[in-house]
Structure formats: C-alpha cells, structure tokens
Protein backbone atom coordinates (compact mmCIF):
# COMPACT_ATOMS: atom_id res chain seq x y z
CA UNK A 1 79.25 111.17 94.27
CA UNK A 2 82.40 110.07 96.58
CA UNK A 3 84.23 107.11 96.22
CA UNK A 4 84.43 104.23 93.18
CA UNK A 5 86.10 100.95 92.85
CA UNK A 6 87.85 99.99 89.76
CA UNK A 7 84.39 99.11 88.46
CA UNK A 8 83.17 102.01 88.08
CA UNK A 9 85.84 104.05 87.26
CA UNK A 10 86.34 101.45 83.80
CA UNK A 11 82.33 102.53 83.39
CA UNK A 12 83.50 106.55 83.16
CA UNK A 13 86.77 105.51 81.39
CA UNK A 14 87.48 104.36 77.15
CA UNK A 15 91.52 103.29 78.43
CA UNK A 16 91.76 99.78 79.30
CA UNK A 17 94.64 98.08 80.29
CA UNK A 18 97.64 98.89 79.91
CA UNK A 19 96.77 102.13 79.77
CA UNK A 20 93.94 102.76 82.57
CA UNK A 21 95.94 105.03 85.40
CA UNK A 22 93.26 105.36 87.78
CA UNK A 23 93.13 102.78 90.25
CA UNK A 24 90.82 104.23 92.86
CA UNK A 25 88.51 107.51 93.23
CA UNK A 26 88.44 109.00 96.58
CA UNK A 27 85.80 111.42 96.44
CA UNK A 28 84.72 113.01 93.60
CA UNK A 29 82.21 116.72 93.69
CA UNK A 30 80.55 116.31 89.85
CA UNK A 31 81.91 119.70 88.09
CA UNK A 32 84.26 121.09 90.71
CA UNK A 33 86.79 118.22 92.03
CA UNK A 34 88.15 114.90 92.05
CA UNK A 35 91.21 112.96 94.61
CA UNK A 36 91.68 109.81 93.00
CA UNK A 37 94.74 107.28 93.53
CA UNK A 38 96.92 105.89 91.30
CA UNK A 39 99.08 102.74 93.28
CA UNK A 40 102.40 102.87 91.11
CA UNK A 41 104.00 98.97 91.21
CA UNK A 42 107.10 97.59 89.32
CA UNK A 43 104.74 95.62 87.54
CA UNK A 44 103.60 98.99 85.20
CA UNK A 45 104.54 97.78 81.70
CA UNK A 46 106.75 100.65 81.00
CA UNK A 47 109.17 100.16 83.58
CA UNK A 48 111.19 98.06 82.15
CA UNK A 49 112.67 100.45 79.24
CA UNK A 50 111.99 104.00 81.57
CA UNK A 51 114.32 103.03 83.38
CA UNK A 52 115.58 99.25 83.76
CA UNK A 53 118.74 100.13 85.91
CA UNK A 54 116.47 103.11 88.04
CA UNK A 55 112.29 102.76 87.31
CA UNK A 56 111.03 106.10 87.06
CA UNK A 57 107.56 107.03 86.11
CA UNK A 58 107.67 109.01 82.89
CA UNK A 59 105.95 112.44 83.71
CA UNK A 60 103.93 112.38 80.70
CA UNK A 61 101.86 109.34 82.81
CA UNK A 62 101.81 111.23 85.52
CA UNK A 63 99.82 113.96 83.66
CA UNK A 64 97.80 111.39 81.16
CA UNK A 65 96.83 110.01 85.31
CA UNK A 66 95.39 113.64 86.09
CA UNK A 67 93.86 113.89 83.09
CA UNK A 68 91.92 110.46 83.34
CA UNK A 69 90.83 111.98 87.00
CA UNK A 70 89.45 115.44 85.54
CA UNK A 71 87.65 112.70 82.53
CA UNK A 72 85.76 110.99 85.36
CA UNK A 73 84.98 114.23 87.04
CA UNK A 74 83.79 116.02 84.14
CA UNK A 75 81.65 112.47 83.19
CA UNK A 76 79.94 112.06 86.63
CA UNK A 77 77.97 115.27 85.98
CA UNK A 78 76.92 114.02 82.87
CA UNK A 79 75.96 110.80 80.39
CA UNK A 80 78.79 108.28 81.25
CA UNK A 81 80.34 107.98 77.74
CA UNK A 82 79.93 105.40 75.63
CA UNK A 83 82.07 103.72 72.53
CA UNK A 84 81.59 106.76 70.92
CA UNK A 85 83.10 109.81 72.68
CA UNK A 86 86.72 110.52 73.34
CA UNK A 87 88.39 112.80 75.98
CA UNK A 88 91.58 114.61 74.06
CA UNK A 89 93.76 116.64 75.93
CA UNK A 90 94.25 120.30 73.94
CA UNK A 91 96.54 121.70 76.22
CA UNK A 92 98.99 121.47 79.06
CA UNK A 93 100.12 124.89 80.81
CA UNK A 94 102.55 124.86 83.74
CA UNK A 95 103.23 121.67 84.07
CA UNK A 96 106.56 121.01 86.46
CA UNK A 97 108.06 117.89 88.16
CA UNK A 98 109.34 118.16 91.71
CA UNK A 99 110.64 114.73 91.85
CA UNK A 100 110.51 111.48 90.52
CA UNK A 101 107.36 108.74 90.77
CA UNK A 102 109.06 105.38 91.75
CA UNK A 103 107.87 102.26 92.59
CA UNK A 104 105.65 101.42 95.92
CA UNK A 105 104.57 105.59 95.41
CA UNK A 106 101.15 105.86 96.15
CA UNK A 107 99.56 108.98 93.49
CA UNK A 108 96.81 111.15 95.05
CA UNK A 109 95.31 112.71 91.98
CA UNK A 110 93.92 115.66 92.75
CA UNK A 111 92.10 118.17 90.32
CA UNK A 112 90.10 121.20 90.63
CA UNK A 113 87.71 122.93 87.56
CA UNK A 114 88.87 126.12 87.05
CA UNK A 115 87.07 127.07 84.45
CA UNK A 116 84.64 125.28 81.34
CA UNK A 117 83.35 126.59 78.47
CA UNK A 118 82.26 126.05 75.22
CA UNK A 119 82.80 122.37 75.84
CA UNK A 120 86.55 122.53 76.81
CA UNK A 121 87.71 122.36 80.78
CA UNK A 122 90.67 123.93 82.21
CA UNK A 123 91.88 122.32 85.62
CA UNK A 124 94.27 122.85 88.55
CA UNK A 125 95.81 119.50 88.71
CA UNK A 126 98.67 118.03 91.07
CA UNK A 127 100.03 114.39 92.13
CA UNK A 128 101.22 113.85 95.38
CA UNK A 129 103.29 111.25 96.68
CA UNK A 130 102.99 111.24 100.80
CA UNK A 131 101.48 114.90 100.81
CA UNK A 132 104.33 115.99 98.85
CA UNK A 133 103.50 117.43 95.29
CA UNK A 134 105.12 115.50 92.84
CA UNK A 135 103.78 117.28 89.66
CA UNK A 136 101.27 120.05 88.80
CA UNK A 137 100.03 121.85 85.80
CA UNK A 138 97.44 123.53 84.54
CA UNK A 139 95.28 120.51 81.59
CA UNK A 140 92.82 121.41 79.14
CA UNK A 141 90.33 118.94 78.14
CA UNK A 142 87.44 118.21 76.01
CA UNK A 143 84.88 115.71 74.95
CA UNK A 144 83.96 115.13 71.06
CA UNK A 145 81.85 112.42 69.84
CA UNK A 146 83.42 110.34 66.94
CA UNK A 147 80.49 110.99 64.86
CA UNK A 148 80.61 114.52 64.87
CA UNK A 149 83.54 114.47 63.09
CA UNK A 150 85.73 114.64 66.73
C-alpha cells in the first residue's frame, strides 16, 4: 500500500474531527512503516489557549499524530476496524522535543515497527518539520475490541 487521501485514512481511523491528526499518508509498508503528514494551520482548535500570544503545538499532539500513523500502519495489514475496536496507547518511552511545532509546519510522521507481540506494537517514531526532527520516542500500542471487555 503507498499513499491515501483523507478518505481513506478516516476508513483506518475511529478520531474524527477535531481530533483526526493525520492529514495525508505518504507511503505506507503494511507491518514495517508508515511517512504520513500532518499540515499544522492556525486554524487547529487548540491554538487558541496553547498559546494565544505564541501558538505552539502541544507535544502530547505531536505524539497522539505518530500514534494515529503507527494505527493505520498496523490496520492496513489487517481488517480495517470497525465501531468496535479501539487503538490505546500503553506506553511512551523516550519521548523528547527538539523544538517547537508552529503554525504553517508541515509534520512528516514517520514510524518504524520495532517489535509486536502478543497483540501490542512497539515503534520508532519521529516528526519532522523540514527534515529536521522535531520529536521522537519510542510508542506502544494495541488494539482491543470493546466487546472483549477492551
């Protein structure tokens, strides 16, 4: 699978708006990676209070974006999901910030299976902003259906 539009990204992903951080998917190898693209405008809802005198993207989007990318990864090599599984983050290792997200930044997404077993993923993840890395950390992620008690 390479690219998808907005389309089919919201086919792989529960978030809808405001919350959907994935604008674009640039190419995308089923169980091993994903570059995706997240545009960042001054239009994001949370601007306005983070901050209203200097926007900054808060870096807990920044990883919720990566995580969304390694959801439609880890989806594309299987069933997309339907109204009744969930992707939950269990765990964020490593994570750093190199400098702040801002308006008119362009977010390549990129993420990287390290490992997956027993139903949870661990990924190599990092944002860049004009080759630059922005943020990186090491997410953990799994899939539960809601009626197994997930």
């Amino acid at each position: 699978m390479n690219q998808m539009d907005i389309k089919q990204i919201l086919a792989y992903l529960p978030h809808r708006y405001p919350f959907v951080l994935v604008d674009r998917v640039l190419s995308c190898e089923p169980g091993k990676s994903i570059r995706a693209l997240k545009n960042v405008t001054i239009n994001e809802p949370f601007f306005p209070g983070h901050f209203p005198h200097h926007p900054v993207m808060p870096g807990v989007l920044i990883l919720e974006a990566l995580a969304q990318a390694t959801a439609i990864m880890a989806f594309s090599s299987s069933e997309k999901p339907d109204t009744n599984t969930v992707y939950y983050f269990v765990g964020i290792d490593g994570a750093r910030f190199k400098r702040p997200v801002v308006p008119g930044d362009q977010l390549v997404l990129a993420c990287e299976v390290i490992r997956q077993s027993r139903g949870i993923g661990k990924f190599a993840a990092k944002a860049l902003v004009d080759d630059q890395v922005v943020a990186e950390a090491e997410l953990m992620c799994t899939v539960r259906r809601l009626d197994e008690g997930g």
